[in-house]
N, C-alpha and C. Protein backbone atom coordinates (compact mmCIF):
# COMPACT_ATOMS: atom_id res chain seq x y z
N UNK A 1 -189.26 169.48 37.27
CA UNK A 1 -189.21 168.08 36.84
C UNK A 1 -188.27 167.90 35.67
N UNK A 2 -188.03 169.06 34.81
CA UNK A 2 -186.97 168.65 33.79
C UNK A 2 -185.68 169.09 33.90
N UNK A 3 -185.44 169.54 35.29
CA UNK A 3 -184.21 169.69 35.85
C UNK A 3 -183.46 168.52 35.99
N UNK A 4 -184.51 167.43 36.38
CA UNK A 4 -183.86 165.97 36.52
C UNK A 4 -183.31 165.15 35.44
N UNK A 5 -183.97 165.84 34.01
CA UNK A 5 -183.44 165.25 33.03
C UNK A 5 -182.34 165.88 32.07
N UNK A 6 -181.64 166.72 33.34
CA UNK A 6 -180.90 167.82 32.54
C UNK A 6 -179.76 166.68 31.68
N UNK A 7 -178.83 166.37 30.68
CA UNK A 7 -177.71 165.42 30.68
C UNK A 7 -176.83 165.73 31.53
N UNK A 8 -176.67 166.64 31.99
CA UNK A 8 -175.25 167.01 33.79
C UNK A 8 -175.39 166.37 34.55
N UNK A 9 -177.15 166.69 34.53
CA UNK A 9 -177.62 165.72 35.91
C UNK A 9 -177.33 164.10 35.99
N UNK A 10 -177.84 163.69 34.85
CA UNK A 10 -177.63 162.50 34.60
C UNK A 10 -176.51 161.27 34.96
N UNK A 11 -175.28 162.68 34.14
CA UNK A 11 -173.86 162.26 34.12
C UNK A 11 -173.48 162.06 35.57
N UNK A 12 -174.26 163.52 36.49
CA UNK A 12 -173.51 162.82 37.71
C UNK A 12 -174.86 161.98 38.92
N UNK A 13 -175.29 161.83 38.17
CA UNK A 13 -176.21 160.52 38.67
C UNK A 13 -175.39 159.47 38.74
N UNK A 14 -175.04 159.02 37.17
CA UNK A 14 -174.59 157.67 36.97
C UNK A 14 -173.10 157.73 37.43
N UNK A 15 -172.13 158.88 37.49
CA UNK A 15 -170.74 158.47 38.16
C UNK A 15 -171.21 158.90 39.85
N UNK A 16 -172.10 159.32 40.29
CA UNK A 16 -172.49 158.82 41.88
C UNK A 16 -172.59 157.43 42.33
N UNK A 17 -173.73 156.59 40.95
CA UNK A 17 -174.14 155.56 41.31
C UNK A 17 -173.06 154.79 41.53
N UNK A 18 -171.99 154.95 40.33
CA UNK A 18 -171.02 154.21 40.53
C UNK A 18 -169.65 153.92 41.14
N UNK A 19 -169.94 155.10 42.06
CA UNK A 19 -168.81 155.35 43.01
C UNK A 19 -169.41 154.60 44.43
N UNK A 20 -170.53 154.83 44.81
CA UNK A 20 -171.28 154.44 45.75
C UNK A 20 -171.37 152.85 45.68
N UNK A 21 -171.68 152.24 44.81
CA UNK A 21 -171.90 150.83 44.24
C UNK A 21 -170.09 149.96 44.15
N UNK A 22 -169.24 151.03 43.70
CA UNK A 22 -168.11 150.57 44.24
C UNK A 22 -167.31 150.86 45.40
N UNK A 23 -167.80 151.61 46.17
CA UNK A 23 -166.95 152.29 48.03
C UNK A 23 -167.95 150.90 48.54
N UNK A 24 -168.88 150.60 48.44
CA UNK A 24 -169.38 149.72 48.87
C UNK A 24 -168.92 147.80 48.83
N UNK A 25 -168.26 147.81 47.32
CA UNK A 25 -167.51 146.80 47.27
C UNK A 25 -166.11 146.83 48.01
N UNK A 26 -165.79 147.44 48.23
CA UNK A 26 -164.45 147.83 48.77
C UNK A 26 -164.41 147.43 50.40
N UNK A 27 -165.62 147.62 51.01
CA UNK A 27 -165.48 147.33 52.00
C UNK A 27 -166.10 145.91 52.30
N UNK A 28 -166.87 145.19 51.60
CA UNK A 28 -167.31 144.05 51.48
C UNK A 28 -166.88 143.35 50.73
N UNK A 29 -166.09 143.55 49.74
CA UNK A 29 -165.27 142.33 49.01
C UNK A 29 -164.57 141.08 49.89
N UNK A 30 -164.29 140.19 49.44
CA UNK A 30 -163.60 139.21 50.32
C UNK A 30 -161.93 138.94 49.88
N UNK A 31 -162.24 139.35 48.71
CA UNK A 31 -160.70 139.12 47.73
C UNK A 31 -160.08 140.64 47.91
N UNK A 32 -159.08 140.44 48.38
CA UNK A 32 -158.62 142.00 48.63
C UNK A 32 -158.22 142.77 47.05
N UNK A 33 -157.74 141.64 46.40
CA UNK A 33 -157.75 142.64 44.83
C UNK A 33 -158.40 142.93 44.32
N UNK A 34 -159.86 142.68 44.27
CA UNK A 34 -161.13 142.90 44.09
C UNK A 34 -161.47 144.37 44.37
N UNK A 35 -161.03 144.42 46.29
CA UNK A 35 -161.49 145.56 46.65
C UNK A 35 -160.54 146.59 46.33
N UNK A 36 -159.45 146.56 46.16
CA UNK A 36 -157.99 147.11 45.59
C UNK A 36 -158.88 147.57 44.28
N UNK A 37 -159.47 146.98 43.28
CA UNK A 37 -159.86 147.39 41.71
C UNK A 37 -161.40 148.35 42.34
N UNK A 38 -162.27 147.99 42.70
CA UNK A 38 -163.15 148.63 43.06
C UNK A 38 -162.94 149.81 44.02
N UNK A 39 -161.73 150.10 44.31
CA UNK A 39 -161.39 151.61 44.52
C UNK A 39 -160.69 152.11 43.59
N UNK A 40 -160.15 151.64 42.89
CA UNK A 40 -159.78 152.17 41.34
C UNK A 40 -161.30 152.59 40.60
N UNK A 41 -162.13 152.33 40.64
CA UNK A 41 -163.08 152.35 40.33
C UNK A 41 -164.33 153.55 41.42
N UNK A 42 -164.22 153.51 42.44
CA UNK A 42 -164.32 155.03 42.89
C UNK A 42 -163.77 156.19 42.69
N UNK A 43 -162.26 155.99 42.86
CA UNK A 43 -161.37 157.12 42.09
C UNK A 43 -161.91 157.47 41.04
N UNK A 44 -161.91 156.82 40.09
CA UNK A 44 -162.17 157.46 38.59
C UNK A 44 -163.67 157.92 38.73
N UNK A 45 -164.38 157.60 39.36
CA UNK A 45 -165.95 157.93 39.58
C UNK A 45 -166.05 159.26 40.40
N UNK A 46 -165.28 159.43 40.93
CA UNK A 46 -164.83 160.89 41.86
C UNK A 46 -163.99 161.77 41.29
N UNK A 47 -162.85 161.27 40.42
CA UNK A 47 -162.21 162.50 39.11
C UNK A 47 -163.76 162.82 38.41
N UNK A 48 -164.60 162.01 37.98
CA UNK A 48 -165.55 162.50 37.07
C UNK A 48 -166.20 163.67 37.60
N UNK A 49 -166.71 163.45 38.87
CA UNK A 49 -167.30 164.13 39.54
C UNK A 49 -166.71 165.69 39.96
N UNK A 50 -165.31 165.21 40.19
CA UNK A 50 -164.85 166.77 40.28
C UNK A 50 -164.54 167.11 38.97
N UNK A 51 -164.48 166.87 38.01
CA UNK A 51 -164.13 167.65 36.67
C UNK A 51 -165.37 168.20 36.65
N UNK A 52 -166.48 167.64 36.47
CA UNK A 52 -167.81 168.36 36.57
C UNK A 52 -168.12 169.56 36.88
N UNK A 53 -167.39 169.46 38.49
CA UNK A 53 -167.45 170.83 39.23
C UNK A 53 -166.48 171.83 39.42
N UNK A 54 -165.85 171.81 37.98
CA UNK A 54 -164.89 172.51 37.57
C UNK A 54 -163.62 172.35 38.41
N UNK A 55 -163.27 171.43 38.93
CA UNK A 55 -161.87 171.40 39.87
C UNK A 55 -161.32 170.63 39.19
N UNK A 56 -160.78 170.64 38.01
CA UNK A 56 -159.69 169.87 37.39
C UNK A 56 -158.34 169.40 37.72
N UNK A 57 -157.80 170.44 38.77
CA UNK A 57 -156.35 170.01 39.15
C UNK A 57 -156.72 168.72 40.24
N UNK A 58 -158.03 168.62 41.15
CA UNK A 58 -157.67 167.50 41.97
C UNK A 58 -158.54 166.03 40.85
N UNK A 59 -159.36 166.64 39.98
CA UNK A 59 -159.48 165.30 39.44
C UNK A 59 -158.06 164.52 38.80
N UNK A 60 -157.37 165.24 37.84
CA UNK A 60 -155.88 165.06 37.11
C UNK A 60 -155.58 164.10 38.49
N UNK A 61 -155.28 165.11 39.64
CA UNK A 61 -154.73 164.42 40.33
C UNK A 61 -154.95 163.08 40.97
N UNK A 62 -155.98 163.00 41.24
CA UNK A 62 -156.63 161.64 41.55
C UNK A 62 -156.29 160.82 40.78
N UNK A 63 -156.29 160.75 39.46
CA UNK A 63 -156.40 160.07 38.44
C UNK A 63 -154.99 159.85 38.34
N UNK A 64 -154.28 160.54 38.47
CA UNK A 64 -152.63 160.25 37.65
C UNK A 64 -152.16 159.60 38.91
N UNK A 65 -152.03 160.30 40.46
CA UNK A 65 -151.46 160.13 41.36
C UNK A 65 -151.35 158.74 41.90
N UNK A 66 -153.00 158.76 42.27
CA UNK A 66 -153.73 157.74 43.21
C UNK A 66 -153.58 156.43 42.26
N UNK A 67 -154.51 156.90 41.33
CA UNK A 67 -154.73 155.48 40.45
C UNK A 67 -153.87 155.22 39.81
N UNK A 68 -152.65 155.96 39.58
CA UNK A 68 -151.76 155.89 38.59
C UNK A 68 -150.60 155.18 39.05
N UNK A 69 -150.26 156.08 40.47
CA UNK A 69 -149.12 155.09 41.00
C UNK A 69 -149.32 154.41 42.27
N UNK A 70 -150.37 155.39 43.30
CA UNK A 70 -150.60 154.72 44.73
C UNK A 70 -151.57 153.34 44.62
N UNK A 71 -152.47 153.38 43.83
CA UNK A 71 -153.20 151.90 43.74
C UNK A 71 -152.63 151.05 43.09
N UNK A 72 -151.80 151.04 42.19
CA UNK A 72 -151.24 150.61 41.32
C UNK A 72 -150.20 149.69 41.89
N UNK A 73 -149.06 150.57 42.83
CA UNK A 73 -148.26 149.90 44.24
C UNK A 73 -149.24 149.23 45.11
N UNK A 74 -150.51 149.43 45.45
CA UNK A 74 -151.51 149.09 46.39
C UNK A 74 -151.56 147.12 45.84
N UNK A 75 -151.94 147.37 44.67
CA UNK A 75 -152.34 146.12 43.83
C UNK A 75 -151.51 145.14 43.38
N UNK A 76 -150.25 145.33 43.38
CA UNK A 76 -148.92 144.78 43.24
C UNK A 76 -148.36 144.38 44.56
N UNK A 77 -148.81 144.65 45.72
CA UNK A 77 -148.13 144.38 46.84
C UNK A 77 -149.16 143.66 47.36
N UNK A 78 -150.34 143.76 46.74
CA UNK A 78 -151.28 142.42 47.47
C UNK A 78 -151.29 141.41 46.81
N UNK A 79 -150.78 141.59 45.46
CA UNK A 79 -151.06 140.44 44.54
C UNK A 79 -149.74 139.33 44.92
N UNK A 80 -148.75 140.15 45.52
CA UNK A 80 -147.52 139.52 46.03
C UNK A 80 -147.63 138.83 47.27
N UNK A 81 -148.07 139.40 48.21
CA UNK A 81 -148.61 139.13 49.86
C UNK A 81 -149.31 138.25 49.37
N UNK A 82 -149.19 136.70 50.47
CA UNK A 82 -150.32 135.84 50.46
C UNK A 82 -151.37 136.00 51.61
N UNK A 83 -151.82 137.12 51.38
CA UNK A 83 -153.30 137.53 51.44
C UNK A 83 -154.28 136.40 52.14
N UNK A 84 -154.50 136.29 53.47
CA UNK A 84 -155.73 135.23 53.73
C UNK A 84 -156.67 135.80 53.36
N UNK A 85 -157.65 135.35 52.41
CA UNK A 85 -158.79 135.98 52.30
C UNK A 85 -160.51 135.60 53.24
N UNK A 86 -159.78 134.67 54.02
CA UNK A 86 -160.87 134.52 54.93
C UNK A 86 -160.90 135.52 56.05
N UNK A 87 -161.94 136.28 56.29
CA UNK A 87 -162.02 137.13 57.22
C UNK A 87 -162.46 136.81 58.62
N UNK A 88 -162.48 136.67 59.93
CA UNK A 88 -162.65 136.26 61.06
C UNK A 88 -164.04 137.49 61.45
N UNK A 89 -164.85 137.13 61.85
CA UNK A 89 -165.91 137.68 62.08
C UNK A 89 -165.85 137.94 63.67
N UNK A 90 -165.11 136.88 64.71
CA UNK A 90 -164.26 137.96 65.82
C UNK A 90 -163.54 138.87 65.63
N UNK A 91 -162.85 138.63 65.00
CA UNK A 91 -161.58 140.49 64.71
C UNK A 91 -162.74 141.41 63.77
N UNK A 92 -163.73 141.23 63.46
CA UNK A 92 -164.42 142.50 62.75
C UNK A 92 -164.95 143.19 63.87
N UNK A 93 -165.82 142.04 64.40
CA UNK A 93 -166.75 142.39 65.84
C UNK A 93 -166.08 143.35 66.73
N UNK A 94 -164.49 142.79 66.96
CA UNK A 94 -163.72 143.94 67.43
C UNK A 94 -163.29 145.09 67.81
N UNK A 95 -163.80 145.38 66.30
CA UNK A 95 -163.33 146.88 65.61
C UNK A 95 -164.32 147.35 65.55
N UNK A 96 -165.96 147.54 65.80
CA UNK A 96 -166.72 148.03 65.47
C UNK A 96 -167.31 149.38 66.11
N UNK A 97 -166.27 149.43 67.58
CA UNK A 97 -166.64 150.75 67.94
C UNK A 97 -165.94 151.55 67.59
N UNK A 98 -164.42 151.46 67.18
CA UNK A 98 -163.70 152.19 66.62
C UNK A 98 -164.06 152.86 65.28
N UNK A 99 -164.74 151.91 64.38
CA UNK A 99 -165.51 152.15 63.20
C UNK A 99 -167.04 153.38 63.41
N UNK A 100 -167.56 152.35 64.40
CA UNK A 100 -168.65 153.76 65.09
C UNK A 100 -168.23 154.74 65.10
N UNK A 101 -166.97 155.58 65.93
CA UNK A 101 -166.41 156.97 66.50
C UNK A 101 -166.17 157.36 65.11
N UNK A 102 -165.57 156.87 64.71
CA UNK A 102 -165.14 157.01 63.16
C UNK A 102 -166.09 157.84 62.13
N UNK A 103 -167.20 156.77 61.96
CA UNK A 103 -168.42 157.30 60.81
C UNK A 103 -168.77 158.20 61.87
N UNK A 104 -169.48 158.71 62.96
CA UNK A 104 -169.75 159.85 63.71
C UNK A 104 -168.75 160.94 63.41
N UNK A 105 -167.71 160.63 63.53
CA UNK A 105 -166.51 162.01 63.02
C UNK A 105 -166.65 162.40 61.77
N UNK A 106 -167.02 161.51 60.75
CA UNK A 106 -166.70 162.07 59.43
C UNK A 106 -168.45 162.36 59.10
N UNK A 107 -169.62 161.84 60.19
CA UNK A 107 -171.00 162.60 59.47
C UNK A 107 -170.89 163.71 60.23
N UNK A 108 -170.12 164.33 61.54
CA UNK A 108 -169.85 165.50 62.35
C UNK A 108 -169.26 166.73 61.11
N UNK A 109 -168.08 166.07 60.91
CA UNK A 109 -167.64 167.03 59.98
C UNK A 109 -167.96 167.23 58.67
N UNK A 110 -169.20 166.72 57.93
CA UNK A 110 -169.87 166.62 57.45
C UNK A 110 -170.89 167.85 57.38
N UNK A 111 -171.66 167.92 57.98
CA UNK A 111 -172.38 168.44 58.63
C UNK A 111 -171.87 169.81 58.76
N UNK A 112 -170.62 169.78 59.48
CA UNK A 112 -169.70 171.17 59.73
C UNK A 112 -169.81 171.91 58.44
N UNK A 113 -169.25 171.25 57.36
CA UNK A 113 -168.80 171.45 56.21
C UNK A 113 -170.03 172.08 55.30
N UNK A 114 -171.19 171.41 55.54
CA UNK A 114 -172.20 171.43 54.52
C UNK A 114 -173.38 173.00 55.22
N UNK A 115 -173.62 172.97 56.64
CA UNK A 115 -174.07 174.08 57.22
C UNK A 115 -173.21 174.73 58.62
N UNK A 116 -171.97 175.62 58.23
CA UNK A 116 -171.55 175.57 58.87
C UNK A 116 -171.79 177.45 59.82
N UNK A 117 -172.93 177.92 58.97
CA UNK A 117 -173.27 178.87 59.40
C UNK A 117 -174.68 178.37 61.05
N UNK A 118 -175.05 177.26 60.77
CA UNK A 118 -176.32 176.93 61.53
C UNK A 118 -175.29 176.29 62.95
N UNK A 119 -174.46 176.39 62.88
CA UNK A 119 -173.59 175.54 63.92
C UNK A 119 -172.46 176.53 64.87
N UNK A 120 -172.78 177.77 64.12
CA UNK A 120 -172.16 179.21 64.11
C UNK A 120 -170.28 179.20 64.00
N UNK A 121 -170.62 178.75 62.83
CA UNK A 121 -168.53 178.62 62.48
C UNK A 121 -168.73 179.99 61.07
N UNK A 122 -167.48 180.08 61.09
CA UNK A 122 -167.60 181.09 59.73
C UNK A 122 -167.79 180.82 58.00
N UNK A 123 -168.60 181.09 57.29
CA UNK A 123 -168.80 180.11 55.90
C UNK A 123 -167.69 180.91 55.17
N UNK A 124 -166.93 179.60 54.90
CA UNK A 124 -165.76 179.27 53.72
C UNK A 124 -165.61 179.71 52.43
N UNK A 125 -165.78 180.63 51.83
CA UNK A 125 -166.50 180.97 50.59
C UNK A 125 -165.23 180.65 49.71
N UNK A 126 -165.47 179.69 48.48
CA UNK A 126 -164.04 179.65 47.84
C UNK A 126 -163.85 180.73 46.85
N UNK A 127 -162.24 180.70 46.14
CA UNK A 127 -162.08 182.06 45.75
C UNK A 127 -162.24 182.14 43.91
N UNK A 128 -163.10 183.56 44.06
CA UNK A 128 -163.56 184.08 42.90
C UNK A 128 -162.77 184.23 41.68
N UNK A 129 -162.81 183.51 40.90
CA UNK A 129 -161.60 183.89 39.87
C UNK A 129 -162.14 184.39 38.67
N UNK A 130 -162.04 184.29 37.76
CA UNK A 130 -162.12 185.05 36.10
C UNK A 130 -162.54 183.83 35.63
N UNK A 131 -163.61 183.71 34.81
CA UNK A 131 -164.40 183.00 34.66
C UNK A 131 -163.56 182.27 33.10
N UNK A 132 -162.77 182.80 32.79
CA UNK A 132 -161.87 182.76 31.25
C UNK A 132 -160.78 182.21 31.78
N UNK A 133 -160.40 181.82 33.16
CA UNK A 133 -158.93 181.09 33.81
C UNK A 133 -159.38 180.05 34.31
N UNK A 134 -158.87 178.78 33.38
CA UNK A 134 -159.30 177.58 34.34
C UNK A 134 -158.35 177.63 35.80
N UNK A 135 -159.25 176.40 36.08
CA UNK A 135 -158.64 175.79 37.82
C UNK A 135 -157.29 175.45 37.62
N UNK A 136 -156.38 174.95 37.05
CA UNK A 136 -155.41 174.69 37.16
C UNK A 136 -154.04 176.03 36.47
N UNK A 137 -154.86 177.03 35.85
CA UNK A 137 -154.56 177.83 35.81
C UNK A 137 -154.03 178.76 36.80
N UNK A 138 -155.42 179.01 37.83
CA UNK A 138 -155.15 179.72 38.45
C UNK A 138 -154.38 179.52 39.86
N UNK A 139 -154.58 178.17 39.96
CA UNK A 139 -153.33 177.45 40.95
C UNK A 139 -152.30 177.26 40.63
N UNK A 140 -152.01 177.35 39.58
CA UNK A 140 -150.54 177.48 39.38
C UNK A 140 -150.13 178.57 39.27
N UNK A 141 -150.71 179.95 39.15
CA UNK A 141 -150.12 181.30 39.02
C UNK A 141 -150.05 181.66 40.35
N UNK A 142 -151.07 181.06 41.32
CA UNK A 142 -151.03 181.45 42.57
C UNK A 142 -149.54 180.29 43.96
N UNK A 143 -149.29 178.95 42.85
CA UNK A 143 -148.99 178.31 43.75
C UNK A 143 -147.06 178.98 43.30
N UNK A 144 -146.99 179.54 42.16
CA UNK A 144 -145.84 179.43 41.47
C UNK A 144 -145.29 180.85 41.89
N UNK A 145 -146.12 181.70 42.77
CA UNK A 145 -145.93 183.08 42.93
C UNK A 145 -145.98 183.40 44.26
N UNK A 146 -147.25 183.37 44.79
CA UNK A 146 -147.10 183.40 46.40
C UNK A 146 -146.25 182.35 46.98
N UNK A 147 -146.83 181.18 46.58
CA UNK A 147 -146.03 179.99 47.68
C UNK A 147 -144.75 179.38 46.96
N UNK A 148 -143.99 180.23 45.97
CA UNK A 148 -143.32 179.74 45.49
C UNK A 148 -142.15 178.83 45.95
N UNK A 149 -141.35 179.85 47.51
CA UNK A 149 -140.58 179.00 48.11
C UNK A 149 -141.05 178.09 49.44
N UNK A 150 -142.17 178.37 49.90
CA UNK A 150 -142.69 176.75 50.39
C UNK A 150 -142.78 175.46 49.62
N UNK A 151 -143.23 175.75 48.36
CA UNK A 151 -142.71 174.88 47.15
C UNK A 151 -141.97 173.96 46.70
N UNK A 152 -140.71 175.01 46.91
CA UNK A 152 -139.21 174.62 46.64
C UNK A 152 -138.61 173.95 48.01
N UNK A 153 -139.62 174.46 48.75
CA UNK A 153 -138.87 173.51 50.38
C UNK A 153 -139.60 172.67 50.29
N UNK A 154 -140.98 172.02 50.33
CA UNK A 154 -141.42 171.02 50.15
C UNK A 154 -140.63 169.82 48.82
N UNK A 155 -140.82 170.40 47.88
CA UNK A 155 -139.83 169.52 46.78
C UNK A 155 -138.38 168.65 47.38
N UNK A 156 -138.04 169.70 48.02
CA UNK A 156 -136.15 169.22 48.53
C UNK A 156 -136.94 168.38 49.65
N UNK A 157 -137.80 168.37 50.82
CA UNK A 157 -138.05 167.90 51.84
C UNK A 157 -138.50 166.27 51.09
N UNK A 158 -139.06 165.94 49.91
CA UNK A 158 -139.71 165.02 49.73
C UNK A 158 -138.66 164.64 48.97
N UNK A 159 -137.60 164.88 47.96
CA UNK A 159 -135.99 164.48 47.70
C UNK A 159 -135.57 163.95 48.63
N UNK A 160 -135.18 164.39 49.21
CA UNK A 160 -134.31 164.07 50.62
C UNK A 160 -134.68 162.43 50.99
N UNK A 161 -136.24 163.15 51.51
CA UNK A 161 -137.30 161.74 51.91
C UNK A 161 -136.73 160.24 50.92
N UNK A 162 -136.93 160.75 49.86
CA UNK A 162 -136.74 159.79 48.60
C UNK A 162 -135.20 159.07 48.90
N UNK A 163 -134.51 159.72 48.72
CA UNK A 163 -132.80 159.69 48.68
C UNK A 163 -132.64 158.44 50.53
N UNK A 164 -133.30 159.04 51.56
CA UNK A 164 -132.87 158.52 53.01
C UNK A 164 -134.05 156.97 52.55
N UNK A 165 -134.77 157.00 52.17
CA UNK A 165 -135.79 155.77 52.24
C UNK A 165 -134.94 154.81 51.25
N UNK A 166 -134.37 154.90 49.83
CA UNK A 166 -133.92 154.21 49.26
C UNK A 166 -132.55 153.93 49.69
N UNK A 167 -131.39 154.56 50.88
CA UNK A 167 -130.77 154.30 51.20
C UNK A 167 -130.69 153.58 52.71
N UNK A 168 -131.58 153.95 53.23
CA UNK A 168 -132.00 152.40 54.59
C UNK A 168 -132.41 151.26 53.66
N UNK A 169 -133.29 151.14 52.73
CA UNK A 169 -133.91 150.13 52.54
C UNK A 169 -132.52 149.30 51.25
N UNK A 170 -131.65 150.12 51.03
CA UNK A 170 -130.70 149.17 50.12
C UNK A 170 -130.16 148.13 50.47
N UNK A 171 -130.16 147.22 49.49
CA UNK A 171 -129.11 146.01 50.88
C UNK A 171 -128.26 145.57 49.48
N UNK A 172 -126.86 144.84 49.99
CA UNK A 172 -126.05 144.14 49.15
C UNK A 172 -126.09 143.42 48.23
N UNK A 173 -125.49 142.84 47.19
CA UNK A 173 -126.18 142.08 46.29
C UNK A 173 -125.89 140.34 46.91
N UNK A 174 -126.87 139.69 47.24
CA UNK A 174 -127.00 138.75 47.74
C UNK A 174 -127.05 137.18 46.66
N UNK A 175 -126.04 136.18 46.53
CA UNK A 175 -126.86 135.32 45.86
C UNK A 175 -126.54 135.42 44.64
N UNK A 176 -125.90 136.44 44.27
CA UNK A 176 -125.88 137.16 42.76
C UNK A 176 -124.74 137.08 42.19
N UNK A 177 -124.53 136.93 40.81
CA UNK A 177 -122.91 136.40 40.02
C UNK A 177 -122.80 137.82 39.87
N UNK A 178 -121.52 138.24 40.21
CA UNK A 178 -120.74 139.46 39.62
C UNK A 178 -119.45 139.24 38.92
N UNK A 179 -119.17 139.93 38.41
CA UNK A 179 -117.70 140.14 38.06
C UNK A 179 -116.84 140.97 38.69
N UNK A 180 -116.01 140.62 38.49
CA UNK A 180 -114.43 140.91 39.70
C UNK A 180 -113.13 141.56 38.15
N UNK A 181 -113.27 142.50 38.20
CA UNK A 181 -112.41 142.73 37.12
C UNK A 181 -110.79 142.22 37.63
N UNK A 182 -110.27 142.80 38.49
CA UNK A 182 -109.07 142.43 39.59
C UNK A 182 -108.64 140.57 39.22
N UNK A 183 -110.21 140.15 39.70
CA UNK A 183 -109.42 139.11 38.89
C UNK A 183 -109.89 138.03 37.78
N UNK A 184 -110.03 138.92 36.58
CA UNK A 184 -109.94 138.50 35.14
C UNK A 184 -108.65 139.19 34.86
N UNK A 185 -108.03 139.96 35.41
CA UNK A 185 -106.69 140.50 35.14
C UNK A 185 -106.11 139.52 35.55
N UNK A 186 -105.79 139.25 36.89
CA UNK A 186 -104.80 138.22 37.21
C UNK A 186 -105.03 136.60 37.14
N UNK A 187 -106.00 136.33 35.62
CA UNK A 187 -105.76 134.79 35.60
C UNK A 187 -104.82 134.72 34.85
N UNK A 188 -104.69 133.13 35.01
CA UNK A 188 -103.59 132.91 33.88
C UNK A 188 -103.80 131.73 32.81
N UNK A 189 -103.39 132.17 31.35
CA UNK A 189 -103.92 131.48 30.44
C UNK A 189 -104.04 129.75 30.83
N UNK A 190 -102.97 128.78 31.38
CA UNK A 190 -103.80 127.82 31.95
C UNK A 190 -104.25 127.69 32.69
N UNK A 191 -105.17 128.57 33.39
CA UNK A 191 -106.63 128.67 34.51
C UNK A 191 -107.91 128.48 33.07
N UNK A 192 -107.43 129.45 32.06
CA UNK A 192 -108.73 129.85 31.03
C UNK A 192 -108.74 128.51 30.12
N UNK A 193 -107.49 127.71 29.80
CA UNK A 193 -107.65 127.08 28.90
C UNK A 193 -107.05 125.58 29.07
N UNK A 194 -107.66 124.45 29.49
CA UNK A 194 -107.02 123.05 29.56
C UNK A 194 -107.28 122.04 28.63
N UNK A 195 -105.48 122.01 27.97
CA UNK A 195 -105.96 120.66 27.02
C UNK A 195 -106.15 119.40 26.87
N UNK A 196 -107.01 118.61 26.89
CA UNK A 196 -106.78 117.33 26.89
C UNK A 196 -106.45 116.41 25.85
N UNK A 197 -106.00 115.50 25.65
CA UNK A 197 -105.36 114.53 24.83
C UNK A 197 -105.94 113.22 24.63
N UNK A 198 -107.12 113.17 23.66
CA UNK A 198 -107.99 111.72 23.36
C UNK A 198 -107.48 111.25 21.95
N UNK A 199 -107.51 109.87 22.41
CA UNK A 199 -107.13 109.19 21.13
C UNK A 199 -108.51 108.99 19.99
N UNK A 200 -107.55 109.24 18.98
CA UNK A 200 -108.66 109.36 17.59
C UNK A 200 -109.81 108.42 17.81
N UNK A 201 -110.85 108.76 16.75
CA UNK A 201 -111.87 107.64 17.11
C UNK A 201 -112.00 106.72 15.64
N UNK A 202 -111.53 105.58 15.50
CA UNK A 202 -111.60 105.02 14.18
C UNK A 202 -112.89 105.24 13.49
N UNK A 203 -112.74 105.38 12.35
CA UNK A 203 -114.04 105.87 11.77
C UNK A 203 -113.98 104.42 11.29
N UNK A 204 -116.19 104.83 11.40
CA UNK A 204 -116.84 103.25 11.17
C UNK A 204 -116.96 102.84 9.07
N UNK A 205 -116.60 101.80 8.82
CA UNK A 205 -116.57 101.59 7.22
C UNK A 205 -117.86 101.96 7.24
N UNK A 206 -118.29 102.36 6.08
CA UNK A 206 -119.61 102.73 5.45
C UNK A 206 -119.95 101.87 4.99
C-alpha cells in the first residue's frame, strides 16, 4: 500500500493522467488547433514519462523534434488552412471500420509486445549497459561506431531529400519589384530628372 505513495509513482500517475486526458482531446476536439495543442500536450506528457524510464535520447527527442518543429509546422499550417470545423457525422460513420481494424492491430501488437513469450515469439530483452553510462551516452558510442557509415548515408540521403524538395517546390518571383542593374546603367539623366518651370507665387502682405 505504500508503494502507491511512492513520489515516482505519483509523478507518473499524474503525467499518465495527463497524457490520457489529452490523446483524448485530440481526437474529440472540434477546433483542430485545439487538438493540434492537446497533442503538444501528450508529447510532453510522454517525454516525461520516458525520462522516468531512463530513455532520455527519445524523450529529448520528442520534445525538440516533434514539438519543436513537427507540431509547430502542424499548427501553423492549420492556423493558415481555413479549416471547416464542423465535422459531418456521415464521413465519421464512414470510417469506423477502418478505425476498428486499426485499434485491433495496435491492442494485437500490444499484447505481442507486453507477453510475447505466452504467444510463443522470442522475449526482446533490451541491452545491458553500465549503470554509470547514461542512455544517450551509450547510443551515441554505439551509433557513432558501429553504424557509423549507415549514418553518414542516411544524413546525405535526407540532404539530398532537402536540396530536391526545395528545388521542385521553388517558383519565380511573382508580383514582386526587383531591380535590374542593366538598366540603372543605361538611364539617362533626363529619364531621372524633369524640370518644370512655375511662375513665382506672389507673396501674401502680412
Amino acid at each position: 500500500m505504500l508503494e502507491l505513495f511512492n513520489p515516482m509513482h505519483i509523478i507518473f500517475y499524474i503525467f499518465s493522467a495527463v497524457a490520457v486526458c489529452s490523446a483524448i482531446a485530440v481526437i474529440t476536439a472540434h477546433n483542430p488547433v485545439r487538438s493540434v495543442l492537446s497533442l503538444v500536450v501528450t508529447f510532453f506528457s510522454m517525454a516525461g514519462i520516458w525520462m522516468m524510464l531512463d530513455a532520455e535520447f527519445l524523450s529529448l527527442i520528442l520534445v525538440l523534434v516533434y514539438v519543436g518543429a513537427v507540431m509547430t509546422l502542424f499548427l501553423f499550417v492549420v492556423m493558415m488552412l481555413n479549416v471547416d470545423t464542423e465535422s459531418k457525422s456521415s464521413s465519421f460513420i464512414r470510417y469506423w471500420p477502418f478505425a476498428l481494424i486499426l485499434v485491433l492491430l495496435i491492442i494485437g501488437l500490444t499484447i505481442a509486445a507486453l507477453r510475447p513469450v505466452s504467444l510463443g515469439l522470442p522475449q526482446m530483452m533490451p541491452v545491458q549497459v553500465d549503470s554509470n553510462v547514461s542512455n544517450l551516452q551509450a547510443l551515441g558510442a554505439v551509433l557513432y561506431t558501429d553504424y557509423a557509415y549507415p549514418f553518414e548515408i542516411a544524413g546525405v540521403i535526407l540532404l539530398a531529400a532537402i536540396i530536391a524538395a526545395i528545388t521542385l517546390a521553388h517558383r519565380g518571383p511573382v508580383h514582386r519589384k526587383v531591380q535590374d542593374p542593366r538598366k540603372q546603367i543605361d538611364v539617362r539623366p533626363e529619364d531621372r530628372v524633369r524640370l518644370v518651370k512655375m511662375p513665382a507665387t506672389p507673396r501674401k502682405p502680412s
